[in-house]
Structure formats: structure tokens, C-alpha cells
Protein backbone atom coordinates (compact mmCIF):
# COMPACT_ATOMS: atom_id res chain seq x y z
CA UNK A 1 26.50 -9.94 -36.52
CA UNK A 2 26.09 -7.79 -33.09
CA UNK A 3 22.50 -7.63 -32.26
CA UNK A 4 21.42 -4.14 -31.85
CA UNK A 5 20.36 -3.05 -28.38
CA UNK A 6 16.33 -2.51 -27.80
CA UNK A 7 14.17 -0.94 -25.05
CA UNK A 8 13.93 -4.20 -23.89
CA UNK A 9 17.22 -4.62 -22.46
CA UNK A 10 16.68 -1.50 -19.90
CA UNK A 11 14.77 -2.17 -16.86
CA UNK A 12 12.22 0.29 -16.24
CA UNK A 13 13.75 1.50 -12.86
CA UNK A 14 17.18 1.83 -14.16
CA UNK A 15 18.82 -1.46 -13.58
CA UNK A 16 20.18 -3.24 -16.95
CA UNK A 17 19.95 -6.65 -17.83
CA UNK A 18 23.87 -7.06 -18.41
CA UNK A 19 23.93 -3.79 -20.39
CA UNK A 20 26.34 -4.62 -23.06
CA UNK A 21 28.45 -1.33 -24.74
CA UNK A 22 26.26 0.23 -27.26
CA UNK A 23 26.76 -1.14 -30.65
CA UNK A 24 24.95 1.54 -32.65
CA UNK A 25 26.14 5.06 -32.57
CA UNK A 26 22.58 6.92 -33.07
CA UNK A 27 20.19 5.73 -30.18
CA UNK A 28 16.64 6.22 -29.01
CA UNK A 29 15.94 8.29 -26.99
CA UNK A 30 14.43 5.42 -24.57
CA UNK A 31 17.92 3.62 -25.55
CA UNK A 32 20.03 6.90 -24.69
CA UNK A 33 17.95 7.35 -21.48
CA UNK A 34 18.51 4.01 -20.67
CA UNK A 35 22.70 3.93 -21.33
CA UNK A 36 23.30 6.84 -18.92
CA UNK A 37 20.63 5.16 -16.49
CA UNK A 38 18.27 6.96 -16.04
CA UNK A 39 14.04 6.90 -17.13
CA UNK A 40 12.93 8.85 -20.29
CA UNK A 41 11.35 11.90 -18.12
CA UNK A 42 14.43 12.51 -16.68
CA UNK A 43 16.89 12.23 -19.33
CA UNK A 44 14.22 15.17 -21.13
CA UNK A 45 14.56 17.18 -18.56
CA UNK A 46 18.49 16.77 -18.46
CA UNK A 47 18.41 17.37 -22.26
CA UNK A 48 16.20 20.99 -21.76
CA UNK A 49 18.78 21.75 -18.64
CA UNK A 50 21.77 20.96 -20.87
CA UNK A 51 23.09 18.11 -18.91
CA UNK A 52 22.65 15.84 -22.13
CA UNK A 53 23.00 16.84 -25.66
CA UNK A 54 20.27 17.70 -28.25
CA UNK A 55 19.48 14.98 -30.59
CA UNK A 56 20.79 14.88 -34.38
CA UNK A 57 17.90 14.90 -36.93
CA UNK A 58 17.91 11.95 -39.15
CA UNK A 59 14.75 12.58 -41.32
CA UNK A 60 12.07 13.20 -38.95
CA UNK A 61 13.74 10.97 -36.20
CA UNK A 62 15.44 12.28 -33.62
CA UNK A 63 18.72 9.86 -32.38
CA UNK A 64 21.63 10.59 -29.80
CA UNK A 65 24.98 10.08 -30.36
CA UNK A 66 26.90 7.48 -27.99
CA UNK A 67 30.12 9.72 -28.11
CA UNK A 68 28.36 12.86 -27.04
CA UNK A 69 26.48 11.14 -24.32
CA UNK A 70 29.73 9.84 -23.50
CA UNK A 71 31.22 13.26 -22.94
CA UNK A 72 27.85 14.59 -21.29
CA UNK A 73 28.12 11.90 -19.33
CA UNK A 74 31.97 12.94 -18.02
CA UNK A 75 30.78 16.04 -17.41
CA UNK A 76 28.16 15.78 -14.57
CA UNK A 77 29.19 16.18 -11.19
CA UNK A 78 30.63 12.86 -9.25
CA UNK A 79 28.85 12.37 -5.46
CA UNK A 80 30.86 14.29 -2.94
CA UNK A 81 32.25 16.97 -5.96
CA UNK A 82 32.05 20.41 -4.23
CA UNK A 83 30.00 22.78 -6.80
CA UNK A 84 31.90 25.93 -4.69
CA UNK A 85 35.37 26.36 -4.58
CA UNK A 86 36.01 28.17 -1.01
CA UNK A 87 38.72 30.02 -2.34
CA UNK A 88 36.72 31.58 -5.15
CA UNK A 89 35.69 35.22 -4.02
């Protein structure tokens, strides 16, 4: 049986302790904050900005789904990607 992941394996400044691929495809949103590496605050505000996607509702519990992080995820900007295109008018 694959053992679920927990809080626990984040570290609280963003390093993992040999962050294994999710095994669970609704996570936490301390677990979610964690897989894209960054702290809960900031994966809120990323959420409110749109950078992340809005939770699903399960119940009253809200979860985030790996595969939509995933493609968040692909979608922010890499270091060095120019936001302006100098041939754009």
C-alpha cells in the first residue's frame, strides 16, 4: 500500500524531505502548497491572483487537484521568460 503524503514531509521553508510524486489526487491545501513549493500564505495568495486553481468542494473540505496544479504549475513564468514581447505594438 503507498503511504499517503502528510504535512510532515514538507519542510517549512520549502525544501522536501525526498518529496515523493503525489499519490493522492485531492490534497491539502498545506500538501498542495507544499508540492508546488511554496508556504501556505503564498500559495493563498497565488490561488486569489489566479496563479493556482480554486479548490474542489468535497463536503465542507476544500482539496486541490494534482492534475490542475500540474497545469497551473506549467503555466507560470520560467526565470529569464520576457513578460513583453518587443515586437508587440
Amino acid at each position: 500500500m503507498v503511504k499517503p503524503l502528510r504535512v510532515d514531509d514538507f519542510h517549512p521553508l520549502g525544501r522536501s524531505r525526498a518529496v515523493q510524486p503525489p499519490t493522492q489526487r485531492g490534497l491539502s491545501r498545506a500538501l498542495a502548497a507544499g508540492y508546488i513549493g511554496v508556504g501556505a500564505t503564498k500559495f493563498d495568495e497565488m490561488v486569489s491572483d489566479g496563479r493556482m486553481p480554486k479548490p474542489k468542494k468535497i463536503d465542507g473540505r476544500k482539496v486541490w487537484d494534482v492534475r490542475a496544479l500540474d497545469r497551473f504549475f506549467e503555466d507560470l513564468p520560467s526565470d529569464g521568460d520576457v513578460d513583453h514581447n518587443p515586437w508587440d505594438v
